[in-house]
PDB file of N, CA and C in Angstrom:
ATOM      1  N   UNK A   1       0.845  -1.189   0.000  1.00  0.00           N
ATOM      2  CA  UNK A   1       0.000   0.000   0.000  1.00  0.00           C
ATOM      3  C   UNK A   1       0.886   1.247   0.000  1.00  0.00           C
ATOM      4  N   UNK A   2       0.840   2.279  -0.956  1.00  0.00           N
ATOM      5  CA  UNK A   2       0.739   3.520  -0.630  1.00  0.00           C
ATOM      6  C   UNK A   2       0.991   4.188   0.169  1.00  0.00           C
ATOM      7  N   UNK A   3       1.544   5.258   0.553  1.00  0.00           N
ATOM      8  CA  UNK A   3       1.446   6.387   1.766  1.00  0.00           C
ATOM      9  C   UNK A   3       0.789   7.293   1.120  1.00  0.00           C
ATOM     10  N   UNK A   4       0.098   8.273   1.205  1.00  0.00           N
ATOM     11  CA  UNK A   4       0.265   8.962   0.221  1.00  0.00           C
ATOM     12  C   UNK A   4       0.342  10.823   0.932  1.00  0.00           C
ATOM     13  N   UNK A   5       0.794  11.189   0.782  1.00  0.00           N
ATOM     14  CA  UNK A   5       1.499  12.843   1.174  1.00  0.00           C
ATOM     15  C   UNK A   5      -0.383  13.080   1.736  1.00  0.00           C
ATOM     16  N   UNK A   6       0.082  13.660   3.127  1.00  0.00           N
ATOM     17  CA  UNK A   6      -1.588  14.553   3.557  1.00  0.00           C
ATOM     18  C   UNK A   6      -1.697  15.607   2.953  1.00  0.00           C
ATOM     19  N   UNK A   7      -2.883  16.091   2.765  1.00  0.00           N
ATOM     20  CA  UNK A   7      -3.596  17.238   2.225  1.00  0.00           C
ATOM     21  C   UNK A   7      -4.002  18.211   3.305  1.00  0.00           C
ATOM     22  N   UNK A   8      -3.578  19.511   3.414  1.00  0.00           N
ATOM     23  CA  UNK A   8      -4.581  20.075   4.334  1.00  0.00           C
ATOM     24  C   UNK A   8      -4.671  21.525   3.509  1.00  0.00           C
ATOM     25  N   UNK A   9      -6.048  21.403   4.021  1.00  0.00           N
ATOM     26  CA  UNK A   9      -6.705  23.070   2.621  1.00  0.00           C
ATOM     27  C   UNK A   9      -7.270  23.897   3.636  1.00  0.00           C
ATOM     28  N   UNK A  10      -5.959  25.448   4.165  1.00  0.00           N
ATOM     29  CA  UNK A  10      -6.733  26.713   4.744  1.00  0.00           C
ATOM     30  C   UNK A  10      -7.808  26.987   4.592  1.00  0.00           C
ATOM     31  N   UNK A  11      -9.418  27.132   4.413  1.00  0.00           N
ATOM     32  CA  UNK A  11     -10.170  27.552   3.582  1.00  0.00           C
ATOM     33  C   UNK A  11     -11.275  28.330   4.512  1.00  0.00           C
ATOM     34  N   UNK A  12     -10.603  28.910   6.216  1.00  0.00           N
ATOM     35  CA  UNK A  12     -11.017  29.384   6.538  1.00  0.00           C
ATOM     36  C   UNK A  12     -11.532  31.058   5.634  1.00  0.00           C
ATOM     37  N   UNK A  13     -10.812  30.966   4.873  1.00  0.00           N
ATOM     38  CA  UNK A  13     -11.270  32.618   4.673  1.00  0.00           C
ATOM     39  C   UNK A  13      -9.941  33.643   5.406  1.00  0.00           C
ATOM     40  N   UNK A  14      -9.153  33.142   6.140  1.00  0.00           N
ATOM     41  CA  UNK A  14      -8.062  34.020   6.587  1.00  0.00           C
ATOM     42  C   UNK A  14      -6.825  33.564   5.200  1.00  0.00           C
ATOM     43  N   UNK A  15      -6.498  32.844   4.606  1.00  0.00           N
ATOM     44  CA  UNK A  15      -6.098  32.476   3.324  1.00  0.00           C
ATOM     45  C   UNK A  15      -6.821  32.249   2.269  1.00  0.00           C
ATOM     46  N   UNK A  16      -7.308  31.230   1.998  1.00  0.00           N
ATOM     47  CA  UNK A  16      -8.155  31.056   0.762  1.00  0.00           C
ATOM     48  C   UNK A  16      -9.189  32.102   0.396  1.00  0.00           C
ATOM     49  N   UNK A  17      -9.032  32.419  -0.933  1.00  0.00           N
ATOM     50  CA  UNK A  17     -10.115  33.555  -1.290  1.00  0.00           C
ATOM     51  C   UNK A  17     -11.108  33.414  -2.347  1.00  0.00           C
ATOM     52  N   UNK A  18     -11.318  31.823  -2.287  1.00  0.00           N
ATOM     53  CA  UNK A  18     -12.151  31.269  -3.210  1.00  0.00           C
ATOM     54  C   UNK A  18     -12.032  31.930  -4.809  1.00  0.00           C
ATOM     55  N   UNK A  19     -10.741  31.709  -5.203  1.00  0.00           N
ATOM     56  CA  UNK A  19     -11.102  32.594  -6.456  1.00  0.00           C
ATOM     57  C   UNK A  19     -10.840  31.262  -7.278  1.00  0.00           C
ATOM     58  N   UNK A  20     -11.017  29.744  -6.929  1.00  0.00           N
ATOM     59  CA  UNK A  20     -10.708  28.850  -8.306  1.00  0.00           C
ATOM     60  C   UNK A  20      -9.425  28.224  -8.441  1.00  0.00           C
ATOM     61  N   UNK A  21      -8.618  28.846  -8.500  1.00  0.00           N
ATOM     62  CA  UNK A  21      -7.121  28.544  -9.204  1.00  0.00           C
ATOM     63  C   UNK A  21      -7.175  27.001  -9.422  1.00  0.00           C
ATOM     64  N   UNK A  22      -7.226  26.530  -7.863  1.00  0.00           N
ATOM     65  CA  UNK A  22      -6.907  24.936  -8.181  1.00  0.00           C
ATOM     66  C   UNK A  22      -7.694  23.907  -8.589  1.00  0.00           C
ATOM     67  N   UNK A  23      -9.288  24.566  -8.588  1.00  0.00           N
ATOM     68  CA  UNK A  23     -10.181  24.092  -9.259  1.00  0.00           C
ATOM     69  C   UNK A  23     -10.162  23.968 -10.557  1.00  0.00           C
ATOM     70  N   UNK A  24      -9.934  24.960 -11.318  1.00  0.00           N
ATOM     71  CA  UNK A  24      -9.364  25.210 -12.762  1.00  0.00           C
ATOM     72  C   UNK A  24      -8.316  24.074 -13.171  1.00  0.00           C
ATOM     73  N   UNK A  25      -7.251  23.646 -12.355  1.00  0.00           N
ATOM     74  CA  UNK A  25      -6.397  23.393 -13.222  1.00  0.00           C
ATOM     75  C   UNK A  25      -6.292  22.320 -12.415  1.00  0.00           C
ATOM     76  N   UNK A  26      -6.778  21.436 -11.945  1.00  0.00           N
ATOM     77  CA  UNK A  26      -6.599  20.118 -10.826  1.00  0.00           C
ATOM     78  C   UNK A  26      -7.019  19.102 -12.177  1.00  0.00           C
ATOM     79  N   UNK A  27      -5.540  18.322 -12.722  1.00  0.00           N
ATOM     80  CA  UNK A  27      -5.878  17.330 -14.172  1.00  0.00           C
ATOM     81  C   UNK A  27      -7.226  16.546 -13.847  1.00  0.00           C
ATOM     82  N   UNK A  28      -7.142  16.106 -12.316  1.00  0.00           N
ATOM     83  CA  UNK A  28      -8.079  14.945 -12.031  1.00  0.00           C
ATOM     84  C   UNK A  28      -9.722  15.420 -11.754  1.00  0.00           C
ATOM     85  N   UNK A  29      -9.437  16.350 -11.647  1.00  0.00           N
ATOM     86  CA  UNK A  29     -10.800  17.688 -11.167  1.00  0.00           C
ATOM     87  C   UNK A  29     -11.591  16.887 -10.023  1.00  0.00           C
ATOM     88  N   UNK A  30     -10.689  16.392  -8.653  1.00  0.00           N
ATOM     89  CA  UNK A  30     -11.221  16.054  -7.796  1.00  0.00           C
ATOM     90  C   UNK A  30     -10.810  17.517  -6.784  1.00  0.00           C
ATOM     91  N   UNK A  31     -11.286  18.719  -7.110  1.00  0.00           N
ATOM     92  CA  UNK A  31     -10.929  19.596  -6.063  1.00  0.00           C
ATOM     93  C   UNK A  31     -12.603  20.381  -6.303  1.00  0.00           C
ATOM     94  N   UNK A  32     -13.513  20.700  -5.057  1.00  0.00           N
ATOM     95  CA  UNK A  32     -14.749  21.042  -5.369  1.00  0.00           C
ATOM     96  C   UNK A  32     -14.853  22.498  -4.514  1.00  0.00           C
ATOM     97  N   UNK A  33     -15.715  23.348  -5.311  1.00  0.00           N
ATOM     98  CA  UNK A  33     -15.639  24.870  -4.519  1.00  0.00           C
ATOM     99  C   UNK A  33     -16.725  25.247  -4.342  1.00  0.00           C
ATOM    100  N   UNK A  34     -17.235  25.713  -3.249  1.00  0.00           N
ATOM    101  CA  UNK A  34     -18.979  26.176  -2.882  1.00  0.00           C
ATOM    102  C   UNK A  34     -18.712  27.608  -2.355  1.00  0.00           C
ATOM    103  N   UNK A  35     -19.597  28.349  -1.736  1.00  0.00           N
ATOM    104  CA  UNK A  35     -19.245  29.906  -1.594  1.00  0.00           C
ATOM    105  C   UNK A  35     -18.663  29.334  -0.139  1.00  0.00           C
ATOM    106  N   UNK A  36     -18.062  28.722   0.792  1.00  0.00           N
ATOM    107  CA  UNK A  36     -17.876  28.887   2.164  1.00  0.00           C
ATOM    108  C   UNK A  36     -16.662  27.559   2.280  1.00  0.00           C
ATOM    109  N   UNK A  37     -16.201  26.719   1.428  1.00  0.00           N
ATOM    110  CA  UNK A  37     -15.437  25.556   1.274  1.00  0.00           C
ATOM    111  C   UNK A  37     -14.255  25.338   0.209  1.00  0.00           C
ATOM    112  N   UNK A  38     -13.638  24.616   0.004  1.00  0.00           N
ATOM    113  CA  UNK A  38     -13.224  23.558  -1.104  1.00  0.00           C
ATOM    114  C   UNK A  38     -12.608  22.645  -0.039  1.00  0.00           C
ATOM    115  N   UNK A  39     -12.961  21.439  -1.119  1.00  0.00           N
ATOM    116  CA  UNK A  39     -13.039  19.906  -0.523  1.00  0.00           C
ATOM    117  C   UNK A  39     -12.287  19.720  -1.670  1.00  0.00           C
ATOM    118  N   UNK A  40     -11.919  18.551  -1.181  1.00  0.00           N
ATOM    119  CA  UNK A  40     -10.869  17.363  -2.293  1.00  0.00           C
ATOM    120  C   UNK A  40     -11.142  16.133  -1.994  1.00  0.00           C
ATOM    121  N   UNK A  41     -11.400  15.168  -3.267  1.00  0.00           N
ATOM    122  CA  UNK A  41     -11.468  13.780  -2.937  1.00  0.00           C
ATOM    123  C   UNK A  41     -10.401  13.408  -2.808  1.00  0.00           C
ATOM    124  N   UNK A  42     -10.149  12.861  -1.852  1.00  0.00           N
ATOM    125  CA  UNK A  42      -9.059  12.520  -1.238  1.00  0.00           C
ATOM    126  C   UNK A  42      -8.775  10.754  -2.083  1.00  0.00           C
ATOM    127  N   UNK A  43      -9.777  10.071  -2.206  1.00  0.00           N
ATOM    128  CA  UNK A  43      -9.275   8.643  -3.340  1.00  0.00           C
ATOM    129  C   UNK A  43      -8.914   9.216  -4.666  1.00  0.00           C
ATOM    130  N   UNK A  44      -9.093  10.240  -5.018  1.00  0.00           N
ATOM    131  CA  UNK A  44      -8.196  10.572  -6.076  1.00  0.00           C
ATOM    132  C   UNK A  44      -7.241  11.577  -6.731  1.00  0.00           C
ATOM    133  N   UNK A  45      -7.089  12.395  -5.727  1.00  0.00           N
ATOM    134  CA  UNK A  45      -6.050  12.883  -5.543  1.00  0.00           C
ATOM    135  C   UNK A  45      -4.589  12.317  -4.987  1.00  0.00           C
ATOM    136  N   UNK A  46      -3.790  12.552  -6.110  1.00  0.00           N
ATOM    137  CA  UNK A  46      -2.511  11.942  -6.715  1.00  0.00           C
ATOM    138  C   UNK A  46      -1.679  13.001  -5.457  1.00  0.00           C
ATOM    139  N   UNK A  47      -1.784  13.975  -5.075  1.00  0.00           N
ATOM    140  CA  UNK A  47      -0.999  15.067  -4.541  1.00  0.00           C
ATOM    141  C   UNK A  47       0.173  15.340  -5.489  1.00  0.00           C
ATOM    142  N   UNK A  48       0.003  15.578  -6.595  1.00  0.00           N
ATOM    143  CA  UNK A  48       1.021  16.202  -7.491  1.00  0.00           C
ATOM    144  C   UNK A  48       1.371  17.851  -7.113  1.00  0.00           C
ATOM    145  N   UNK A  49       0.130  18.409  -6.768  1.00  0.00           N
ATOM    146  CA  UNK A  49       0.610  19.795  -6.330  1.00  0.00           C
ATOM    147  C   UNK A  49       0.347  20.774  -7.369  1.00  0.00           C
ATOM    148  N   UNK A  50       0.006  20.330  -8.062  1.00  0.00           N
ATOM    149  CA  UNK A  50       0.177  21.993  -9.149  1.00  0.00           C
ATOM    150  C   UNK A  50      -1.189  22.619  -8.502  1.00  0.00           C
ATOM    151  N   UNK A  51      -2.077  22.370  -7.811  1.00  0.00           N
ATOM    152  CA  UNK A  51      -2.916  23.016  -7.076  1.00  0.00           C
ATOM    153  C   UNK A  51      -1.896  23.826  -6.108  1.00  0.00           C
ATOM    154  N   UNK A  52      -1.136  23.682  -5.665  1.00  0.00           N
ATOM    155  CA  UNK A  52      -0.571  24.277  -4.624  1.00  0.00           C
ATOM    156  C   UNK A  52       0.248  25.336  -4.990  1.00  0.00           C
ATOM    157  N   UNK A  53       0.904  24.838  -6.598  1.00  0.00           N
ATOM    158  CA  UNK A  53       1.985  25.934  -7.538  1.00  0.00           C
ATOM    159  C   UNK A  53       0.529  27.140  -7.642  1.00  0.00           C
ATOM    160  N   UNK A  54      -0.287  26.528  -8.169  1.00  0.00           N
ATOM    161  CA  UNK A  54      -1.596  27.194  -8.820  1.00  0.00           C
ATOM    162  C   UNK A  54      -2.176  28.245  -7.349  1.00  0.00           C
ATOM    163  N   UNK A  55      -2.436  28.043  -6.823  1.00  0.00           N
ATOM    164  CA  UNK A  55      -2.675  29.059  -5.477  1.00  0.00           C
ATOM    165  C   UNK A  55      -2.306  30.552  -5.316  1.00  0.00           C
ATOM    166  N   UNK A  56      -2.916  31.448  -5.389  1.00  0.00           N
ATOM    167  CA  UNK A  56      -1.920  32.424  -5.542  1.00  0.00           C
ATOM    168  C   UNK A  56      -2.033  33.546  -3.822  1.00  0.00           C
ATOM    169  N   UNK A  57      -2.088  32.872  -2.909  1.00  0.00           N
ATOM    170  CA  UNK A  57      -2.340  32.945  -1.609  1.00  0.00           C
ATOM    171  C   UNK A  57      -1.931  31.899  -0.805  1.00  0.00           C
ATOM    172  N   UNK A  58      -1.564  30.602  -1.228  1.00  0.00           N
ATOM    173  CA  UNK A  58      -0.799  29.938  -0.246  1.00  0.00           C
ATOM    174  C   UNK A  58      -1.352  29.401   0.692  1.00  0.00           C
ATOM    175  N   UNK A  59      -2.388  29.417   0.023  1.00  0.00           N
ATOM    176  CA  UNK A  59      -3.957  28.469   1.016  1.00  0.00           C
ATOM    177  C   UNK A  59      -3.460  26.980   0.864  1.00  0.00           C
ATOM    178  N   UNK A  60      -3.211  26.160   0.164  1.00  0.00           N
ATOM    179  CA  UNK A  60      -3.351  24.615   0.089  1.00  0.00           C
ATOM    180  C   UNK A  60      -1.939  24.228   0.433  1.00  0.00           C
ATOM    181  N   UNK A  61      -1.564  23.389   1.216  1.00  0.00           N
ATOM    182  CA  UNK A  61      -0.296  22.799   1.965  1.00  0.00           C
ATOM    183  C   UNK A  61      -0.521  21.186   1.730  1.00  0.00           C
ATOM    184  N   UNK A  62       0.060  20.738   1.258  1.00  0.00           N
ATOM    185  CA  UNK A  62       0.530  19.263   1.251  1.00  0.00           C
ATOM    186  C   UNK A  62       2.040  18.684   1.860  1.00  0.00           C
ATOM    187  N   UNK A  63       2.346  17.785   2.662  1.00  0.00           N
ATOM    188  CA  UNK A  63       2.973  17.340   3.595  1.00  0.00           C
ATOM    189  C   UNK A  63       3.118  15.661   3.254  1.00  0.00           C
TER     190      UNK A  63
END
């Protein structure tokens, strides 16, 4: 089995500013945005990161 790198997504609103970025450009488009959230499916997310390059606030951290 796998390890696979944790995900953790700021999305209080003190970072994230819901503007998309990683929604837009997530290959697998398991990243989802509502006016108060974004969630990620976590079974399919690869953690490649270009959500995280893609960020332009420094909201999404992977570890």
């Amino acid at each position: 089995m796998v390890n696979k790198k944790s995900l953790h997504i700021e999305s209080s609103g003190q970072l994230c500013i819901y503007c998309g970025a990683c929604v837009g450009i997530c290959p697998l488009n398991c990243i989802y945005l509502d006016e108060t959230r974004i969630t990620f499916d976590e079974r399919v997310c690869t953690r490649c990161e270009i959500c995280v390059k893609a960020c332009p606030v420094g909201a999404i951290e992977i570890g």
